[in-house]
N, C-alpha and C. Protein backbone atom coordinates (compact mmCIF):
# COMPACT_ATOMS: atom_id res chain seq x y z
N UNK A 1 -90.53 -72.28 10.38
CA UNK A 1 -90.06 -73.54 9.82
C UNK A 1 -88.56 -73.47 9.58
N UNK A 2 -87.83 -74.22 9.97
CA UNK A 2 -86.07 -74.56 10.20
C UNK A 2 -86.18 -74.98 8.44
N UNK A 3 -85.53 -74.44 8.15
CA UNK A 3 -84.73 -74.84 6.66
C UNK A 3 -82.93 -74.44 6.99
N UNK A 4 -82.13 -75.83 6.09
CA UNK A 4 -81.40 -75.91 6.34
C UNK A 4 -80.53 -76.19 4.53
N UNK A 5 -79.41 -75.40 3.96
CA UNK A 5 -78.89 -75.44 2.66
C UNK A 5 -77.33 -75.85 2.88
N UNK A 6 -77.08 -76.50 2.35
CA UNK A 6 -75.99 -77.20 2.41
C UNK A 6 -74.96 -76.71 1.02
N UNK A 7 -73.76 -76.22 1.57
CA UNK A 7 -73.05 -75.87 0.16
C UNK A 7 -71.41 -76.20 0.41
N UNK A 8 -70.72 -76.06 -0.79
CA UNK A 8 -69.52 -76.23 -0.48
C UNK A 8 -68.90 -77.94 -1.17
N UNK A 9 -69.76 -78.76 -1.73
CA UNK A 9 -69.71 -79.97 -2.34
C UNK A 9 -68.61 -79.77 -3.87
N UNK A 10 -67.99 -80.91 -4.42
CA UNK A 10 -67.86 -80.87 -5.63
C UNK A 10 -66.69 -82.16 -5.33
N UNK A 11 -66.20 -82.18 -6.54
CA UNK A 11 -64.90 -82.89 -7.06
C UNK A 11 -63.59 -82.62 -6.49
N UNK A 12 -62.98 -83.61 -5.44
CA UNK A 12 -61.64 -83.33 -5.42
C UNK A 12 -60.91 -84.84 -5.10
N UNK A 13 -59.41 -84.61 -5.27
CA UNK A 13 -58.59 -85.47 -5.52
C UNK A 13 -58.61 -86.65 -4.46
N UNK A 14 -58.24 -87.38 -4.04
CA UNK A 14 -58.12 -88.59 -3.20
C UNK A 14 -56.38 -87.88 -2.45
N UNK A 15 -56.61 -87.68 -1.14
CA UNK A 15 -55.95 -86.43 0.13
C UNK A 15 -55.94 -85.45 -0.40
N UNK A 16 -57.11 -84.97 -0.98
CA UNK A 16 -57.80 -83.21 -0.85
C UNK A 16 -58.13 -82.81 0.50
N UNK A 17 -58.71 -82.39 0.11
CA UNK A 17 -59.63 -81.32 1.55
C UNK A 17 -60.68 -80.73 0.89
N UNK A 18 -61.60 -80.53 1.60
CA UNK A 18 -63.13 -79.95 1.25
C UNK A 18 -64.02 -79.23 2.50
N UNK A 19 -64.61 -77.97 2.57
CA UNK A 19 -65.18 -77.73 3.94
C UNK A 19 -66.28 -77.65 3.01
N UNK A 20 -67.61 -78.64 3.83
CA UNK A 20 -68.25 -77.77 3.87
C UNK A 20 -69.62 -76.85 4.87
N UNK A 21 -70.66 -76.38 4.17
CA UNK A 21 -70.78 -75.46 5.11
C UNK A 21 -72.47 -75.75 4.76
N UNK A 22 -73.91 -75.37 6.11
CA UNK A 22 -74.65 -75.46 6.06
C UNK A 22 -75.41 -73.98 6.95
N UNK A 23 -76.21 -73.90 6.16
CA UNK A 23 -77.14 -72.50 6.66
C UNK A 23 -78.03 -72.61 7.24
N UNK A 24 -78.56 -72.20 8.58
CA UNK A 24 -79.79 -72.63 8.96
C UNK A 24 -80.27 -71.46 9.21
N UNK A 25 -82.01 -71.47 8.90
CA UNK A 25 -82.88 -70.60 9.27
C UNK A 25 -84.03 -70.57 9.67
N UNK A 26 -84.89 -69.80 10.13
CA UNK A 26 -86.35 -70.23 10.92
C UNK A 26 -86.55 -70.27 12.23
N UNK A 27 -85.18 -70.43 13.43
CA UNK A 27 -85.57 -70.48 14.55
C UNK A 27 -84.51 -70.21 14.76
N UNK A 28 -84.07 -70.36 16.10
CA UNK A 28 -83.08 -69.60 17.11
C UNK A 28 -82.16 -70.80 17.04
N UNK A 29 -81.30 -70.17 16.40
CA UNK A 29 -80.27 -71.71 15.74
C UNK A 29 -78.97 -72.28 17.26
N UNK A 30 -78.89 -71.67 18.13
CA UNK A 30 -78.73 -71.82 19.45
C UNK A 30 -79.32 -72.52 19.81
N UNK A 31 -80.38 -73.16 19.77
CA UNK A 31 -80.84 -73.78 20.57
C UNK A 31 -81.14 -75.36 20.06
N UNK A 32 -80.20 -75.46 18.87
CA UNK A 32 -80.57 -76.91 18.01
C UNK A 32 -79.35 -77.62 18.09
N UNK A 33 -78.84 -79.09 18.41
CA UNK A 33 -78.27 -79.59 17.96
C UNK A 33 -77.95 -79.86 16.69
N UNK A 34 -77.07 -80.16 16.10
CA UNK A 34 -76.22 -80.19 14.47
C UNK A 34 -75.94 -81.28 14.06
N UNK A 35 -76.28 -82.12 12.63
CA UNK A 35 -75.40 -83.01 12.67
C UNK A 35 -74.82 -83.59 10.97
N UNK A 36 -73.91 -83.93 10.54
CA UNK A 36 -73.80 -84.36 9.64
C UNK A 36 -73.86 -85.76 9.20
N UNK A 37 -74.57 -86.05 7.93
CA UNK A 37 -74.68 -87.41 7.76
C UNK A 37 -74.20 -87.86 6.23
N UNK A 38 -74.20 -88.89 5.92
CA UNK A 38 -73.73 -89.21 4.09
C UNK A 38 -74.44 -90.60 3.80
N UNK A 39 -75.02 -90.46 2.58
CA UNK A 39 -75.40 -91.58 1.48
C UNK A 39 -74.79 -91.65 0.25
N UNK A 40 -73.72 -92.59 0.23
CA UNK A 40 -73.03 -93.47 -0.80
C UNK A 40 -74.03 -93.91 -1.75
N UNK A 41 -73.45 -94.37 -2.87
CA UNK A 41 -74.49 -94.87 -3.80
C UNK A 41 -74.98 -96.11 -3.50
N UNK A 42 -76.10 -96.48 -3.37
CA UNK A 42 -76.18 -97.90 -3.18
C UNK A 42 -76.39 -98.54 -1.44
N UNK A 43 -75.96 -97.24 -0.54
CA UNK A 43 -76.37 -97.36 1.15
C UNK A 43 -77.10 -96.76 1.47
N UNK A 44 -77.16 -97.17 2.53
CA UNK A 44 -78.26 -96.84 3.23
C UNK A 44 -77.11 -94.96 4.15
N UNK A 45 -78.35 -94.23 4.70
CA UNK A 45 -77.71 -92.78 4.73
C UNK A 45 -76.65 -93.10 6.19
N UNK A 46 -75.84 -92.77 6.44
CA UNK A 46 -74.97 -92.93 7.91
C UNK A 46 -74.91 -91.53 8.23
N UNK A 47 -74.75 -91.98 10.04
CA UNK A 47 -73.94 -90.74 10.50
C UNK A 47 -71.96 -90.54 10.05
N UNK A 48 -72.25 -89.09 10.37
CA UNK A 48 -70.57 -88.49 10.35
C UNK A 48 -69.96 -87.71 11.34
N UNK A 49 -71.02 -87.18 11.72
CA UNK A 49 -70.77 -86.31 13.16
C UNK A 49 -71.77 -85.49 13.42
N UNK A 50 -71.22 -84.67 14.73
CA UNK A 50 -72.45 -83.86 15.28
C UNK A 50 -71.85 -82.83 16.65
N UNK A 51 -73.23 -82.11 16.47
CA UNK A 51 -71.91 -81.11 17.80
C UNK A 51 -73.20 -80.60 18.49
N UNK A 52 -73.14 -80.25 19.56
CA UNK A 52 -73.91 -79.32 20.40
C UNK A 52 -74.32 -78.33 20.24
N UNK A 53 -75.23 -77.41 21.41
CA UNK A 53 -75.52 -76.29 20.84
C UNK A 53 -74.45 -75.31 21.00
N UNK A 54 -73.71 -75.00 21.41
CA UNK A 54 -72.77 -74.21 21.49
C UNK A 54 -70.91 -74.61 21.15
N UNK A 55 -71.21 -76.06 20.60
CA UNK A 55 -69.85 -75.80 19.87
C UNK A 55 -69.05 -76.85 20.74
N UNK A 56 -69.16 -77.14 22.01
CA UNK A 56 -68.29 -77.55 22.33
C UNK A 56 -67.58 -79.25 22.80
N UNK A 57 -69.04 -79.34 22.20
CA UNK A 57 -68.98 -81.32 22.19
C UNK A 57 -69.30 -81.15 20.64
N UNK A 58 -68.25 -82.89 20.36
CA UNK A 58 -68.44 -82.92 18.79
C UNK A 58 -68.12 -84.98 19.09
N UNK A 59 -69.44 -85.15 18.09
CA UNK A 59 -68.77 -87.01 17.98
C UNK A 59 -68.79 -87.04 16.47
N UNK A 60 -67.96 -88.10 16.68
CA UNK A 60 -67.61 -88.42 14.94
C UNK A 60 -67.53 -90.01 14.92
N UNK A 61 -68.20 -90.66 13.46
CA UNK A 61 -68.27 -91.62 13.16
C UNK A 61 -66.84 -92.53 12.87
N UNK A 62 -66.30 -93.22 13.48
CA UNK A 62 -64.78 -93.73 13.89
C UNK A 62 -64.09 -93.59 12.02
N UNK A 63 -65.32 -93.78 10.78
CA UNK A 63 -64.74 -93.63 9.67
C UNK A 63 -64.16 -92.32 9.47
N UNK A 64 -64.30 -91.12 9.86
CA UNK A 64 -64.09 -89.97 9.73
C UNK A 64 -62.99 -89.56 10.84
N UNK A 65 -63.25 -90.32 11.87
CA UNK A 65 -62.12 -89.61 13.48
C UNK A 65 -61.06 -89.13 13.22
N UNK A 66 -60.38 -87.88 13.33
CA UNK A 66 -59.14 -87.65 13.03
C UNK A 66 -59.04 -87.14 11.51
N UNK A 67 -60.05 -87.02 10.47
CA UNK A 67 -59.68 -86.36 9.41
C UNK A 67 -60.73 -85.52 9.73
N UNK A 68 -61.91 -85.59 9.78
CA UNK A 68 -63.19 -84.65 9.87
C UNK A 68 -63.19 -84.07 10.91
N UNK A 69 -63.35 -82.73 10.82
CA UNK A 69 -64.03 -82.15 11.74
C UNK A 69 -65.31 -80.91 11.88
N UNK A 70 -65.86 -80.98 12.65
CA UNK A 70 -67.27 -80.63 12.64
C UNK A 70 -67.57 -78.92 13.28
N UNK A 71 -67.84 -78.02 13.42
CA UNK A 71 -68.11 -76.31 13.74
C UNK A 71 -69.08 -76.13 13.44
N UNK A 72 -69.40 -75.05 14.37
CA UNK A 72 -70.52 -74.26 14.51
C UNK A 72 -70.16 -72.98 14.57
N UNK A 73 -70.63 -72.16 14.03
CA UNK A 73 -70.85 -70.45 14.12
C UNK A 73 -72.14 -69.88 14.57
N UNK A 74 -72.27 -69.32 15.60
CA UNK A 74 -73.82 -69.61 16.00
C UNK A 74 -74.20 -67.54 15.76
N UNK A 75 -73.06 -67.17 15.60
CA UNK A 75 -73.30 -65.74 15.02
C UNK A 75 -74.06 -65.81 13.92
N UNK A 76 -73.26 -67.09 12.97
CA UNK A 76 -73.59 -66.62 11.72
C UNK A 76 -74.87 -67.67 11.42
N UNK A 77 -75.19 -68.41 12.34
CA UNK A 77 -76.28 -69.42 11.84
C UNK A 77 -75.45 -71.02 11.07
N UNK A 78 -74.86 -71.05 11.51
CA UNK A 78 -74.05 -72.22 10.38
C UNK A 78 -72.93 -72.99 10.80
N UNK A 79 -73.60 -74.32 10.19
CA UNK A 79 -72.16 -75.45 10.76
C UNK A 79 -71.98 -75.34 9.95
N UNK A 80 -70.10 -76.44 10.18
CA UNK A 80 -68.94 -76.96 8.82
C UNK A 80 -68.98 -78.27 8.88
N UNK A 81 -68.05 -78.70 8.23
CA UNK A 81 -67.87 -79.61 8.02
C UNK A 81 -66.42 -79.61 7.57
N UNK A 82 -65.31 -79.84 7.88
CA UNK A 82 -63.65 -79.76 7.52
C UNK A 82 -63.33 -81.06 7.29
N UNK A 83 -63.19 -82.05 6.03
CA UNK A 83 -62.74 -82.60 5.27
C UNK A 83 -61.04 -82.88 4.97
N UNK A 84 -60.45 -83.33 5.62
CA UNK A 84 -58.96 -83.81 5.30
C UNK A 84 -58.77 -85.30 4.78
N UNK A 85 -57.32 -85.79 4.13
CA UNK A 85 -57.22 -86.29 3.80
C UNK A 85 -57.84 -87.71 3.16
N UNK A 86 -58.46 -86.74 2.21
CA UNK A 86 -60.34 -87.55 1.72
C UNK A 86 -59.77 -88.78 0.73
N UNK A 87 -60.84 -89.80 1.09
CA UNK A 87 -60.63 -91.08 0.49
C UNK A 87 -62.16 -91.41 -0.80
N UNK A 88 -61.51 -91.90 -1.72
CA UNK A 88 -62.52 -92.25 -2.70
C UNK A 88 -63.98 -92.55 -1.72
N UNK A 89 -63.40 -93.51 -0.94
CA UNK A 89 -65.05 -94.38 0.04
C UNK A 89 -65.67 -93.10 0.93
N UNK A 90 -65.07 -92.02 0.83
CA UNK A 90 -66.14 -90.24 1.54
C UNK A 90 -66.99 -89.99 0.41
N UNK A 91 -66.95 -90.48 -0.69
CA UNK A 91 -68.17 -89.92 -1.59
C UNK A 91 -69.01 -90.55 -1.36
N UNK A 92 -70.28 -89.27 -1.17
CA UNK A 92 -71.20 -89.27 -1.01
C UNK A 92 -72.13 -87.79 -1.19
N UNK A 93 -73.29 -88.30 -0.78
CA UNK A 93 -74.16 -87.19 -0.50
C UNK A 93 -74.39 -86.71 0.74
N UNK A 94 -73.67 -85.85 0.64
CA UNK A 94 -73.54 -85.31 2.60
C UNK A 94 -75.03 -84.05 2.97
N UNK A 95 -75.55 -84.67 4.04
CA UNK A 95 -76.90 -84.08 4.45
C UNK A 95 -76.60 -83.36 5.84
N UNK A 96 -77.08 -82.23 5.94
CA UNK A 96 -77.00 -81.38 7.17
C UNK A 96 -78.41 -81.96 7.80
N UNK A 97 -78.57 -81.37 9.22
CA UNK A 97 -79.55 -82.00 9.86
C UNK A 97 -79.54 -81.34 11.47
N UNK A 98 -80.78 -80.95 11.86
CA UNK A 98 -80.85 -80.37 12.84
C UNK A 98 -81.97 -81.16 14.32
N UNK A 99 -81.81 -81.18 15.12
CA UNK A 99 -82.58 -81.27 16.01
C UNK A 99 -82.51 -79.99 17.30
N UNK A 100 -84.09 -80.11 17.89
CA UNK A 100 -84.44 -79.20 18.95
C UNK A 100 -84.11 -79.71 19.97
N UNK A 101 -83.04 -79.43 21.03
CA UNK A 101 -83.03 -79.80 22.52
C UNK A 101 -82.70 -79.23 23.40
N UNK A 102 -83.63 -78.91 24.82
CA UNK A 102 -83.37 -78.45 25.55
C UNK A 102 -82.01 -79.01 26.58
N UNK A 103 -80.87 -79.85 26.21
CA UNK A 103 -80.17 -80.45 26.81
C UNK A 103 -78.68 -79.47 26.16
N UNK A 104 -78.62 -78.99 25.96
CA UNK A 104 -76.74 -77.67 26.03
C UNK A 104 -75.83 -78.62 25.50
N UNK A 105 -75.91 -79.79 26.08
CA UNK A 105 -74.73 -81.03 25.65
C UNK A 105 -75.22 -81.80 25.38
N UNK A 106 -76.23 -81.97 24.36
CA UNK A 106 -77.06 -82.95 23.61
C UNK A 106 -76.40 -83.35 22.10
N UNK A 107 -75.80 -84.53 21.91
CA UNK A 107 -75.55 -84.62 20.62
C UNK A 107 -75.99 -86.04 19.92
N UNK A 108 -76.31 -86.09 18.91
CA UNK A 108 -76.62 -87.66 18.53
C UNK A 108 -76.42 -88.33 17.63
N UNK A 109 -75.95 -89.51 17.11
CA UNK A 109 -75.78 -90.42 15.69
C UNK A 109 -77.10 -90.92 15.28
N UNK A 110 -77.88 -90.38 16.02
CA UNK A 110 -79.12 -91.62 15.27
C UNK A 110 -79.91 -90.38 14.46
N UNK A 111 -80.17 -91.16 12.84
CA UNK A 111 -80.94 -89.86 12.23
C UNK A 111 -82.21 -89.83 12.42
N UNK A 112 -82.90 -90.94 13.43
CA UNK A 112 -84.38 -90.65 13.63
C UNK A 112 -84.41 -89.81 14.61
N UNK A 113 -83.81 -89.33 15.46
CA UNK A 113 -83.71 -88.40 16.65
C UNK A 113 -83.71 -86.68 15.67
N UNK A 114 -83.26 -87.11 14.44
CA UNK A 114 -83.27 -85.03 13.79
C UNK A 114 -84.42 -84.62 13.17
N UNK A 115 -84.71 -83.80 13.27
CA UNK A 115 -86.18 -83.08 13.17
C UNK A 115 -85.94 -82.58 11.89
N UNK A 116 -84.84 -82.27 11.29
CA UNK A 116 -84.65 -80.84 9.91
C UNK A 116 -83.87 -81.81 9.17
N UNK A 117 -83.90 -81.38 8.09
CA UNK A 117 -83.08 -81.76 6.97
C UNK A 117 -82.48 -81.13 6.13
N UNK A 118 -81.22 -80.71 5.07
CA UNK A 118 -81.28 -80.20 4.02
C UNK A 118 -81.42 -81.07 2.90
N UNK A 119 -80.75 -80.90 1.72
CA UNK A 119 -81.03 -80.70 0.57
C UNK A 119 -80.41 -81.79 0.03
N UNK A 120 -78.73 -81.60 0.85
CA UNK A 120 -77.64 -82.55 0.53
C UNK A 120 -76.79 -81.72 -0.32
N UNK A 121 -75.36 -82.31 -0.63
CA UNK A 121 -74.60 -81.69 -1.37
C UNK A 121 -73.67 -82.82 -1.80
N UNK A 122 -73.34 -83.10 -3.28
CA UNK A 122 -72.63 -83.84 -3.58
C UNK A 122 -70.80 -83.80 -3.06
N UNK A 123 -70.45 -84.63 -2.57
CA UNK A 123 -68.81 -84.91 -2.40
C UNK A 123 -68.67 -85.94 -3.33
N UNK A 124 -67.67 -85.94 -4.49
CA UNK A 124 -66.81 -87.11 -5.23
C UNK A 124 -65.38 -87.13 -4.89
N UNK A 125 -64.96 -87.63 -4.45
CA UNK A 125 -63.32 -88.15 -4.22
C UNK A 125 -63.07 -89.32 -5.54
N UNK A 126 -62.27 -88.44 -6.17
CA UNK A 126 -61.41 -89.08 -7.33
C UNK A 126 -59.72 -89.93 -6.89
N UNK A 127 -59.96 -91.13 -7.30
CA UNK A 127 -58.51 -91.63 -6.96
C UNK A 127 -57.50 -91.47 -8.13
């Protein structure tokens, strides 16, 4: 069973920076697509990005393009998440999320397509 822990959340300023980072375990983490997602208070959950199995395709939700960016470590079992110049409207509850695909360059925005979930981890951006 894929379990997935999400850490690295908390309080920072409005153009902070924040990484954070998700653990996966249970299966051959190579072989899963990645993806990050967020629920604001009061929305419904969105995508944020996502990357392949090996790192080298990454899409990002046009709100994030150019500040976020998304990694994989497939040594260590674990995506990021790299956080720049963060705006009050990035808080949220950011959810890691995995899917199984036999496709190498498989990546996706839709969260009914991910099989795993974590836990979530709070982000607050203070203005």
């Amino acid at each position: 069973q894929v379990q997935l822990v999400e850490s690295g959340g908390g309080l920072v300023l409005a153009g902070g920076s924040l990484r954070l980072s998700c653990a996966f375990s249970g299966r051959t983490f190579s072989n899963f697509a990645m993806g990050w997602f967020r629920q604001a208070p009061g929305k419904e959950r969105a995508f944020v990005a996502a990357i392949n199995w090996s790192g080298v395709k990454t899409t990002y939700a046009d709100s994030v393009k150019g500040r976020f960016t998304m990694s994989r470590d497939n040594a260590k079992n674990a995506v990021y998440l790299q956080g720049n110049s963060l705006k009050p409207e990035d808080t949220a509850v950011y959810y890691c999320a995995a899917i199984f695909s036999g496709n190498p360059y498989f990546t996706s925005s839709d969260m009914d397509d991910y099989d795993y979930w974590g836990q979530g981890t709070q982000v607050t951006v203070s203005s």
